[in-house]
Protein backbone atom coordinates (compact mmCIF):
# COMPACT_ATOMS: atom_id res chain seq x y z
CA UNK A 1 66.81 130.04 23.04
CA UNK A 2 67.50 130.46 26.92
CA UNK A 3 65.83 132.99 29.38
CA UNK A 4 67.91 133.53 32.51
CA UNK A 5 66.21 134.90 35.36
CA UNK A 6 68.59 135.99 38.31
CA UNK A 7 66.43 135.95 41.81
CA UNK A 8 69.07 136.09 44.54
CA UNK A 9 67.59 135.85 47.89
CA UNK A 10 69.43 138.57 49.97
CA UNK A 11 67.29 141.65 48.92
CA UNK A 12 67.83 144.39 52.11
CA UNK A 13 65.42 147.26 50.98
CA UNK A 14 62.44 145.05 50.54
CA UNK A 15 63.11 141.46 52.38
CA UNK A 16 62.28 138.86 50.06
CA UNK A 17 61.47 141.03 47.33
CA UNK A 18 61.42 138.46 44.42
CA UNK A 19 58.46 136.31 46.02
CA UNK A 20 56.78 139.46 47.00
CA UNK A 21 53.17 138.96 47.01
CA UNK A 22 51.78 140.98 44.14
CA UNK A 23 47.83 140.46 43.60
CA UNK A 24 48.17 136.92 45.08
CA UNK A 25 51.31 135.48 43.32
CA UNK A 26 55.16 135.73 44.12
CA UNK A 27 56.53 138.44 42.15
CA UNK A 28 58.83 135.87 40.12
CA UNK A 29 56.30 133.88 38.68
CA UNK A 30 55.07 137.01 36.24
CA UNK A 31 58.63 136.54 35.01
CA UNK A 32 58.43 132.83 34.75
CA UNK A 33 54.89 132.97 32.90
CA UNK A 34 55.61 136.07 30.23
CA UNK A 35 58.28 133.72 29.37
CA UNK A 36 56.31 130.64 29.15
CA UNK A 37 53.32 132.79 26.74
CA UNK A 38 56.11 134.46 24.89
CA UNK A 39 56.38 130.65 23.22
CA UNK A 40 60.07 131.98 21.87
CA UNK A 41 62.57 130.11 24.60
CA UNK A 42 63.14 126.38 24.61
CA UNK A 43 64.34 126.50 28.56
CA UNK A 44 63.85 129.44 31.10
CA UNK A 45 66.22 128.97 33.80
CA UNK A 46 65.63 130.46 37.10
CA UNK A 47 69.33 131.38 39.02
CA UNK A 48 68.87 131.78 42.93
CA UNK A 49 70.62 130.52 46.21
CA UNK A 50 67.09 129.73 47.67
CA UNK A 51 65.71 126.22 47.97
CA UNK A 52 62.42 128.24 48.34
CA UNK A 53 62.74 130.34 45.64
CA UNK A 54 63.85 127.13 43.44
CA UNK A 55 60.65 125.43 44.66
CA UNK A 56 58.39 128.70 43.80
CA UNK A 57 60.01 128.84 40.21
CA UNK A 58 59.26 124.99 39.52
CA UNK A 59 55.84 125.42 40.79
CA UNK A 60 55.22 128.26 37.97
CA UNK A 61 57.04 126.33 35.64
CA UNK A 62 60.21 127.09 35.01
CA UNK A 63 63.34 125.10 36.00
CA UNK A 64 65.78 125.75 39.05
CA UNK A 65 69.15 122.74 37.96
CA UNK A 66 70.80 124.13 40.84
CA UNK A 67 71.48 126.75 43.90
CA UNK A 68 73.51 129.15 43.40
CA UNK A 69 76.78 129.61 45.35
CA UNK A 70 77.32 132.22 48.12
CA UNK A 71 80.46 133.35 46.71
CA UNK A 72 78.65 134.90 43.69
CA UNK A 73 75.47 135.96 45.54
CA UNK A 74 76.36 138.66 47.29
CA UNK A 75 74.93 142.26 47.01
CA UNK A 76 77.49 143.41 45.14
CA UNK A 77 78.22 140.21 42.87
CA UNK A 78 77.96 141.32 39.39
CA UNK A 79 76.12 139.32 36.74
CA UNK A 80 78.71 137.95 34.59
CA UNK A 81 79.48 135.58 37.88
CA UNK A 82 76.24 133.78 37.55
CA UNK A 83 75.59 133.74 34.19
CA UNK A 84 79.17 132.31 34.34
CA UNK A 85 78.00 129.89 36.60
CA UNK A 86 74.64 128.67 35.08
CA UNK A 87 76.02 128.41 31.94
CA UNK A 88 78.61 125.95 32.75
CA UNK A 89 76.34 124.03 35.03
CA UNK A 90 74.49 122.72 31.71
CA UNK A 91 77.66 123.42 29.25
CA UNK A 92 76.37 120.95 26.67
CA UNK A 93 72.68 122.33 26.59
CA UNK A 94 73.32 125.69 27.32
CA UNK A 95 76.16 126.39 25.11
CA UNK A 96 73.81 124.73 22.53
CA UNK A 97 71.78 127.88 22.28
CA UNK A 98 72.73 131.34 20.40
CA UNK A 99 70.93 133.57 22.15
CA UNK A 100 69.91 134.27 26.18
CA UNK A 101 67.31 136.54 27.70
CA UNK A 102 68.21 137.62 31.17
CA UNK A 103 64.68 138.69 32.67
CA UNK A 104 64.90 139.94 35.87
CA UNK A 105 61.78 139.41 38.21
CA UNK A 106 61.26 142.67 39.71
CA UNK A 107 59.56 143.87 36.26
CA UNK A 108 56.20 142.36 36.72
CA UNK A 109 54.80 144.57 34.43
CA UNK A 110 56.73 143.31 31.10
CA UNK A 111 54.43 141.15 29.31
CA UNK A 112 55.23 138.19 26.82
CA UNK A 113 54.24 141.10 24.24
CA UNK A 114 57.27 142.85 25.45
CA UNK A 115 59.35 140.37 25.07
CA UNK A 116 58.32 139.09 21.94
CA UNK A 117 59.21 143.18 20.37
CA UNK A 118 62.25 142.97 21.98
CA UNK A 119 63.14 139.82 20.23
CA UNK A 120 61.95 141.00 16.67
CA UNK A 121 63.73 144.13 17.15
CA UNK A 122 67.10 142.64 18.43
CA UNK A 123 66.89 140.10 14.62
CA UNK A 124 66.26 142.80 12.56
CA UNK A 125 69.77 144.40 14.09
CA UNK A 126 73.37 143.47 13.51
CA UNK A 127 73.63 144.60 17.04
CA UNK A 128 75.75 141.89 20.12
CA UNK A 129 73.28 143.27 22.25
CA UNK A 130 70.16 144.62 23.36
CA UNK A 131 69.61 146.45 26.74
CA UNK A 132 66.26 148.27 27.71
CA UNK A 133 66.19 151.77 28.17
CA UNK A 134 63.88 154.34 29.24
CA UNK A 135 64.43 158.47 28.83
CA UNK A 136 65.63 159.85 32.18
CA UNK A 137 63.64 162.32 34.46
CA UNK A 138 66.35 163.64 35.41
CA UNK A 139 69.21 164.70 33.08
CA UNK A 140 72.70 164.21 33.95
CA UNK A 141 73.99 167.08 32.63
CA UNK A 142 72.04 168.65 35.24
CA UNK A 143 73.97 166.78 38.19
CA UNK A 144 76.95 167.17 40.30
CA UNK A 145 79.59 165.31 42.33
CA UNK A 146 81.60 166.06 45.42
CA UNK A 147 85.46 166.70 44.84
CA UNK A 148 86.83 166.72 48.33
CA UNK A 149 84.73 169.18 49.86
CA UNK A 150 82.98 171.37 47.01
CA UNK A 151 80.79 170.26 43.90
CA UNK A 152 81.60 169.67 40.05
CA UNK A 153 79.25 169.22 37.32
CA UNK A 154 79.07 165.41 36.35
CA UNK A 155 79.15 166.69 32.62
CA UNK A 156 81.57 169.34 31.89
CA UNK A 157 80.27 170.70 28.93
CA UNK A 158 78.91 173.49 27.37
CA UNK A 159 76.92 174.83 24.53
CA UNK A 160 77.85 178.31 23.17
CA UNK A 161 80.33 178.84 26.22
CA UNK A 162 77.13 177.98 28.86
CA UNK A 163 77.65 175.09 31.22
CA UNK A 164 74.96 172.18 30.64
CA UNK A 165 73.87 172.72 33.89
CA UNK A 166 72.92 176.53 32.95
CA UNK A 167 71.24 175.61 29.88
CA UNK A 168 67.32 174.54 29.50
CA UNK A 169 67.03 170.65 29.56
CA UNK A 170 65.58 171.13 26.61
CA UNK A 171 68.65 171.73 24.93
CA UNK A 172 70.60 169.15 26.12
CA UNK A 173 71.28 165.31 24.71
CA UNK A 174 68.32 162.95 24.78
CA UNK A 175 69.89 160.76 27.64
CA UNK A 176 68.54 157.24 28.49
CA UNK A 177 68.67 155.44 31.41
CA UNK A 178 68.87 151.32 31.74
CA UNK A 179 65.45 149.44 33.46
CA UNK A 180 65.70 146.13 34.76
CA UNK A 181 63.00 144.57 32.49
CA UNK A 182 65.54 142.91 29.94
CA UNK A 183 68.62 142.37 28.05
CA UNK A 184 69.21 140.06 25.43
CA UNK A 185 73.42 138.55 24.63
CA UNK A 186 74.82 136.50 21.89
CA UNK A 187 75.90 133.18 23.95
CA UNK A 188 79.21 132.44 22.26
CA UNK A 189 80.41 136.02 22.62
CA UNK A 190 79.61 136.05 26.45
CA UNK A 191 81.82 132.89 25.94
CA UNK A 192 84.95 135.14 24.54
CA UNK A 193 84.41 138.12 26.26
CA UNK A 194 83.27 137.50 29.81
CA UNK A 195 80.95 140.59 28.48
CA UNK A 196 77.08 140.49 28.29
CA UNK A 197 77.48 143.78 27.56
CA UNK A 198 79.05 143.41 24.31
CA UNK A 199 80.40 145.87 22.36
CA UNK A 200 77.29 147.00 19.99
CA UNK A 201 74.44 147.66 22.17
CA UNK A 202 70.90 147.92 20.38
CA UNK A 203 68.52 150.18 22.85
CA UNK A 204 65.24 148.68 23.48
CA UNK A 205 62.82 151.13 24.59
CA UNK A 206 60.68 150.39 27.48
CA UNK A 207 56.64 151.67 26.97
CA UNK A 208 54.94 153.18 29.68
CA UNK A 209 55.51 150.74 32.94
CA UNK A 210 56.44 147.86 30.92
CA UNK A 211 60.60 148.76 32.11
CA UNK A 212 59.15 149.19 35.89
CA UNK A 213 61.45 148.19 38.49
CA UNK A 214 60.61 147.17 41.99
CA UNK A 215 63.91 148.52 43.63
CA UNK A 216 62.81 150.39 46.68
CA UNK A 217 59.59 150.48 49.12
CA UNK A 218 58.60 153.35 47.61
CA UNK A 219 58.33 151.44 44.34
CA UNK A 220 55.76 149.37 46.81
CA UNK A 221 53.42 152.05 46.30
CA UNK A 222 53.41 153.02 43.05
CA UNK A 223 53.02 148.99 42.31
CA UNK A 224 50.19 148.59 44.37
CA UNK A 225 48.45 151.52 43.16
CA UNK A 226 48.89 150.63 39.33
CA UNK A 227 47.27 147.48 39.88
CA UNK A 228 44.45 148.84 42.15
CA UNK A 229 43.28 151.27 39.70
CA UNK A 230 43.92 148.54 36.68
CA UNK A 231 46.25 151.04 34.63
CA UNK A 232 48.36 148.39 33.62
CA UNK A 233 48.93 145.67 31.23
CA UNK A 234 50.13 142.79 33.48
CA UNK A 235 50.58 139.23 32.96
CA UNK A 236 47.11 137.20 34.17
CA UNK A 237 48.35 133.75 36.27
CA UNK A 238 45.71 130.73 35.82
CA UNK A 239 47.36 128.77 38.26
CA UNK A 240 46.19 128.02 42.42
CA UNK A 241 48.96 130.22 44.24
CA UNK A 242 51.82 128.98 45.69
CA UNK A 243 50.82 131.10 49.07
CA UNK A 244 47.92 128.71 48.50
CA UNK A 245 49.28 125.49 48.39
């Protein structure tokens, strides 16, 4: 089995953020070494268009067989580019496997544990996919959009004649929202389809801060203060760090 882990370099709201420091380590390698305890993948493949960020990812063990291009590392490249990409660049092995993780780094929170559930859980289904998923704090039946220059509900629906956005939340849909922490594909399909998404989509649910993603600087200090006051599983690294070396 292959993990994929996507850590393009070009990250505007926090510079650099996938070799972040966090509690002395780049923020990748708690990707790379949840992978390497979760003892389930055969290769984990890190994807980036950084010679540094190919270096860091060796150094924690993982393995970098190329840089990625420009042309699919933009900001607003989506993924099926570069798992495109990485796939081909190792068509005999890769296409070999059944089954890829993609494990993005800016969950440093999501444990080998995590990752071992979601694997169980995605065998016992007859599911193409599984995507992680956490409840939303804010529903969407509750939100709006701008046509020209007024509002419309996002969700125009009702219950009993009375607009969602009238009603107590309460009332409304459980709604979910995706987290960055994983998604697992069937190989072969991505193959046919161009799709990771697939078209039955099991819904891995994220536990407590295990789906945190570090998006925004904000998210800078709700990290920090997790780990300061130790409410947090989080992958331990027995390795000198690379800001070490």
């Amino acid at each position: 089995m292959l993990a994929l882990i996507p850590a393009r370099s070009g990250s505007l709201r926090i510079p650099n953020k996938n070799i972040y420091n966090v509690n002395g380590h780049p923020l990748i390698a708690y990707t790379i070494v949840s992978a390497i305890e979760s003892n389930i993948f055969d290769e984990i493949v890190v994807c980036t268009d950084s010679e540094e960020y190919a270096a860091i990812a060796e150094y924690y063990g993982a393995k970098a067989p190329g840089l990625r291009p420009a042309s699919i590392s933009r900001k607003d490249s989506p993924d099926c580019e570069w798992v495109k990409w990485i796939l081909n660049l190792n068509e005999k092995d890769y296409f070999s496997y059944e089954i890829a993780f993609i494990l993005r780094p800016t969950s440093p929170f999501r444990t080998s544990q995590t990752i071992k559930r979601a694997y169980s859980e995605f065998l016992n289904s007859d599911a193409d996919t599984l995507r992680a998923v956490k409840p939303v704090s804010e529903h969407p039946g509750k939100m709006w959009v701008y046509q020209q220059d007024k509002i419309i509900p996002l969700i125009p629906l009702s219950i009993s004649g009375v607009p969602f956005h009238s009603n107590q939340t309460n009332k409304l849909f459980d709604a979910f929202i995706q987290d960055a922490s994983l998604e697992i594909f069937n190989i072969q399909n991505f193959q046919k389809t161009n799709s990771i998404t697939g078209s039955s989509i099991m819904p891995f649910i994220s536990s407590s801060y295990e789906g945190f993603d570090l998006n925004i600087p904000n998210d800078l200090i709700i990290m920090n203060e997790l780990i300061k006051n130790n409410n947090i599983q989080m992958t331990k690294i027995n390795k000198k760090s690379w800001f070490e070396k």
